[in-house]
Protein backbone atom coordinates (compact mmCIF):
# COMPACT_ATOMS: atom_id res chain seq x y z
CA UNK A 1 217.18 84.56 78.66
CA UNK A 2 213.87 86.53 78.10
CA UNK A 3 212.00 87.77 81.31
CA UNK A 4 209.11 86.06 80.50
CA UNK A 5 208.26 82.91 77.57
CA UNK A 6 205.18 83.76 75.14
CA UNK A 7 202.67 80.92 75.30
CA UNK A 8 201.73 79.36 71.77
CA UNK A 9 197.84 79.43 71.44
CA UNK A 10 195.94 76.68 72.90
CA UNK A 11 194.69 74.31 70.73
CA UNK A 12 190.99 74.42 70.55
CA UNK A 13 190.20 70.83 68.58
CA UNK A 14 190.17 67.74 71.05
CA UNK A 15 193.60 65.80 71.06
CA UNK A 16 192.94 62.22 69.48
CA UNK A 17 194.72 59.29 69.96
CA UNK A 18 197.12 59.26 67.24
CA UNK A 19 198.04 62.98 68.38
CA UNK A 20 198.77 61.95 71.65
CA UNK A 21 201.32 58.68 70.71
CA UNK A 22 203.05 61.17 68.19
CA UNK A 23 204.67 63.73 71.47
CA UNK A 24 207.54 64.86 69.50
CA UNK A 25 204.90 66.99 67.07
CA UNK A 26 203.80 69.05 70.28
CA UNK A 27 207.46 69.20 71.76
CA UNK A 28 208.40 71.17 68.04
CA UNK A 29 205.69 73.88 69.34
CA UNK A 30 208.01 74.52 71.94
CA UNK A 31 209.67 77.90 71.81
CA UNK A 32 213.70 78.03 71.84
CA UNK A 33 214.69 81.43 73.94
CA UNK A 34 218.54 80.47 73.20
CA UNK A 35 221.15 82.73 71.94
CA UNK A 36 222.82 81.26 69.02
CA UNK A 37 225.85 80.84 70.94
CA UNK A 38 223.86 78.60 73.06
CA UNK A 39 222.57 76.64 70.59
CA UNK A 40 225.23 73.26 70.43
CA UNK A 41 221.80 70.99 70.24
CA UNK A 42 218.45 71.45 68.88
CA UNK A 43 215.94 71.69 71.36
CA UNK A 44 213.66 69.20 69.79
CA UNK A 45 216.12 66.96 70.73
CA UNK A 46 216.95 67.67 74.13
CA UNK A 47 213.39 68.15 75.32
CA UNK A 48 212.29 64.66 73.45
CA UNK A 49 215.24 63.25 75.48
CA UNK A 50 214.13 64.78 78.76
CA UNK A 51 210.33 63.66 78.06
CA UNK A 52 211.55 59.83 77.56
CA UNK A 53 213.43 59.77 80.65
CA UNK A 54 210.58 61.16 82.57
CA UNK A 55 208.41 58.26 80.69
CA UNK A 56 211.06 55.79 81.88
CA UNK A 57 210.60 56.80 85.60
CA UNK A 58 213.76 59.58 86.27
CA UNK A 59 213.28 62.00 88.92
CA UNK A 60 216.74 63.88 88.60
CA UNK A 61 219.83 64.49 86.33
CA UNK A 62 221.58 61.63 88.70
CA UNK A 63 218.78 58.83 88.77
CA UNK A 64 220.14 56.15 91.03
């Protein structure tokens, strides 16, 4: 695991509608700091995964 992530540049241009129902395209600017050993799932996955159950309303791994 690196010490510290590099942040992508911020996007200057004002985020429209259609770029804000389409999450998944600013999820792929995500960096993966993985090993390749580490790697059994793509990230874009797992992090598009974690955003809808946020959407849905869960607040923990074990959501009762």
């Amino acid at each position: 695991m690196p010490t510290r992530l590099e942040h992508p540049p911020l996007q200057t241009a004002p985020i429209t509608t259609e770029d804000a129902a389409d999450l998944r395209r600013f999820i792929g600017l995500v960096p993966d700091p993985r090993g390749l050993r580490g790697r059994r799932y793509p990230a874009l996955a797992l992090l598009c995964a974690a955003a809808a159950a946020v959407l849905t309303g869960a607040r923990s791994l074990i959501d009762r």
